[in-house]
Protein backbone atom coordinates (compact mmCIF):
# COMPACT_ATOMS: atom_id res chain seq x y z
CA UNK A 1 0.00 0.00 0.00
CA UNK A 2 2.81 2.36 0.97
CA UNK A 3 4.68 1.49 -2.38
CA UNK A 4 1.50 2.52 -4.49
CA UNK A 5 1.03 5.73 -2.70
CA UNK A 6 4.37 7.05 -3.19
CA UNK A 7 4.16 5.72 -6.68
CA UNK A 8 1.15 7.46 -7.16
CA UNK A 9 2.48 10.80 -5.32
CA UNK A 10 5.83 11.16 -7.44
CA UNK A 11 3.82 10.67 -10.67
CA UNK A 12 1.64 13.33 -9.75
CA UNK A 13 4.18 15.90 -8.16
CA UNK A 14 4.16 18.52 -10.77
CA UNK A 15 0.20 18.35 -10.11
CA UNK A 16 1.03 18.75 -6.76
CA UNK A 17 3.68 21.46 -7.11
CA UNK A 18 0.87 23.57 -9.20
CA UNK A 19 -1.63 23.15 -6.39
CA UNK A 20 0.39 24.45 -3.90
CA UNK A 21 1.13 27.67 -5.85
CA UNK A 22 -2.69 27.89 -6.20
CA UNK A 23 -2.32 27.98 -9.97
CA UNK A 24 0.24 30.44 -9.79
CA UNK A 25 2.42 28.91 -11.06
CA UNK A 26 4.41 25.05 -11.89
CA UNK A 27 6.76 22.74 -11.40
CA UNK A 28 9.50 24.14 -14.33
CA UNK A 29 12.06 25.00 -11.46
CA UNK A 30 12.27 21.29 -11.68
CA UNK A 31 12.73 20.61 -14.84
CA UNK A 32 15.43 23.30 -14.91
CA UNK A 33 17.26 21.59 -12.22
CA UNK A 34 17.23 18.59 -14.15
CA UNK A 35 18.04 19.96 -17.37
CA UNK A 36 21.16 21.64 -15.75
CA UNK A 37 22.47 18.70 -13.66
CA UNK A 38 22.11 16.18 -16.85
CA UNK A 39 24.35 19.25 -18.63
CA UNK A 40 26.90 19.24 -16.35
CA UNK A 41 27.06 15.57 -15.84
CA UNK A 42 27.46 15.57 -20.14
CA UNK A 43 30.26 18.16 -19.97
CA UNK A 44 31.96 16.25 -17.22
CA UNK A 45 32.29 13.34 -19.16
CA UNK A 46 33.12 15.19 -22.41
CA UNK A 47 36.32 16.50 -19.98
CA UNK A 48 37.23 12.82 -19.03
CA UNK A 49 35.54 12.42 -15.82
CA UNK A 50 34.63 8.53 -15.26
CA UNK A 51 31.76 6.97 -13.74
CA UNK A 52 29.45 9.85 -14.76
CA UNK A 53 26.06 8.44 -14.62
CA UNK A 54 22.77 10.29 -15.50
CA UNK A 55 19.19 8.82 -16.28
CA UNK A 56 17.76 9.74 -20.01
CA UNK A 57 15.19 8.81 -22.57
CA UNK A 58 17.38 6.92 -25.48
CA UNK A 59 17.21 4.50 -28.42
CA UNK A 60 16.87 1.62 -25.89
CA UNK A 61 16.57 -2.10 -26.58
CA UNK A 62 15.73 -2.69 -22.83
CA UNK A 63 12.07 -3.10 -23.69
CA UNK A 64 9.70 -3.65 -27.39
CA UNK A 65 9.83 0.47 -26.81
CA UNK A 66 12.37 2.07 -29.72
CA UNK A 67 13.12 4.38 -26.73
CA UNK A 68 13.62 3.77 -22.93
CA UNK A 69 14.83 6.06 -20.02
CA UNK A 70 17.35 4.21 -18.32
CA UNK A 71 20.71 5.05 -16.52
CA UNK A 72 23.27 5.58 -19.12
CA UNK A 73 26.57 5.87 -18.41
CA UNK A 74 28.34 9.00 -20.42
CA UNK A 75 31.70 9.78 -21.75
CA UNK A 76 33.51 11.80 -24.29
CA UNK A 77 32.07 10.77 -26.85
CA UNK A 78 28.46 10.52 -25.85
CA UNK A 79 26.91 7.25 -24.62
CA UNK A 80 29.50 4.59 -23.18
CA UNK A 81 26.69 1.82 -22.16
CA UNK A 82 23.54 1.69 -21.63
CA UNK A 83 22.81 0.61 -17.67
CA UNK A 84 19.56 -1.14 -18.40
CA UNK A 85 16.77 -1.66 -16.01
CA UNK A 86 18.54 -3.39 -13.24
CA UNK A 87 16.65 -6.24 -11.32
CA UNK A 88 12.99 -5.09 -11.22
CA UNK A 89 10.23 -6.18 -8.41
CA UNK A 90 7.12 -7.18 -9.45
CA UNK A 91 4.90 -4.13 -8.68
CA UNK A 92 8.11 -2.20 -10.80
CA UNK A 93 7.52 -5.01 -13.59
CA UNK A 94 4.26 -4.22 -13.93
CA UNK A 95 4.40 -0.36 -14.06
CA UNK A 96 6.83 -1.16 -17.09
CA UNK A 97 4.11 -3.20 -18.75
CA UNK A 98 1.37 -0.72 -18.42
CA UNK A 99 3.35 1.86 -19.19
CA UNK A 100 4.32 -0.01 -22.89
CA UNK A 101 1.01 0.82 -24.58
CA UNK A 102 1.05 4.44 -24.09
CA UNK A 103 4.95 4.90 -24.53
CA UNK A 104 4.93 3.20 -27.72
CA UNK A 105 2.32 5.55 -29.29
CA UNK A 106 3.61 8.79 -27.93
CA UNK A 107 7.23 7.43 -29.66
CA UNK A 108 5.47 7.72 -32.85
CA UNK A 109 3.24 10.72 -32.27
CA UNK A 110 7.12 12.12 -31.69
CA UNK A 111 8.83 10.46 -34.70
CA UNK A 112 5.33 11.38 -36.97
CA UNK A 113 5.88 15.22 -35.97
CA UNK A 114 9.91 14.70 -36.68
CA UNK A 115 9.15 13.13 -40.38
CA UNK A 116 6.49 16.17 -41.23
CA UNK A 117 9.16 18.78 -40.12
C-alpha cells in the first residue's frame, strides 16, 4: 500500500507542485534543475571524468519500446553503455508493462511530428 502511494504521489508531483502555488504557477524549477544537472554531468564526461552516470530517454533495446529512459553511463564521446533496467520487483515489472502501450504511441506521435518537419 505504501509502495502505491508514493508511486502514485511522485507521478503526480508537478500536479502537486501547481496546487500548492494555487495555480500560480508550476513545477518548471524542476525541470530546470534537471536539465542543468544532466548538462553538467554531459560536460563532465566530455572532460574525461569517469563513472558519470545520469538517467535519459534513449534509443533503448531494454524493452519492445524504440526508446527507454534508463541510466546511461556517459563519456567523451556521448553514450558509453547503456545501464539497463537493473533487477525489477514485481509491482516495478508491472508499471513497465502498463506503461508499454502508451509509450509506444507517444514514440510515434514524436517520430510522426519529426518526419512532417
Amino acid at each position: 500500500d505504501q509502495l502505491s502511494a508514493l508511486t502514485e504521489r511522485i507521478q503526480e508531483a508537478g500536479t502537486e507542485v501547481v496546487k500548492a502555488k494555487a495555480g500560480a504557477g508550476s513545477a518548471t524549477l524542476s525541470m530546470a534543475y534537471a536539465g542543468a544537472r544532466f548538462t553538467f554531468s554531459v560536460l563532465d564526461a566530455m572532460n574525461g571524468k569517469e563513472g558519470v552516470v545520469e538517467c535519459s530517454f534513449v534509443r533503448s533495446e531494454e524493452t519492445e519500446c524504440k526508446y527507454f529512459s534508463t541510466p546511461i553511463l556517459l563519456g567523451k564521446n556521448g553514450i558509453e553503455k547503456n545501464l539497463g533496467l537493473g533487477k525489477l520487483s514485481a509491482f516495478e515489472e508491472k508499471l513497465v508493462a502498463d506503461a508499454i502501450g502508451e509509450l509506444k504511441a507517444s514514440i510515434k506521435k514524436g517520430e510522426d511530428f519529426v518526419a512532417n518537419l
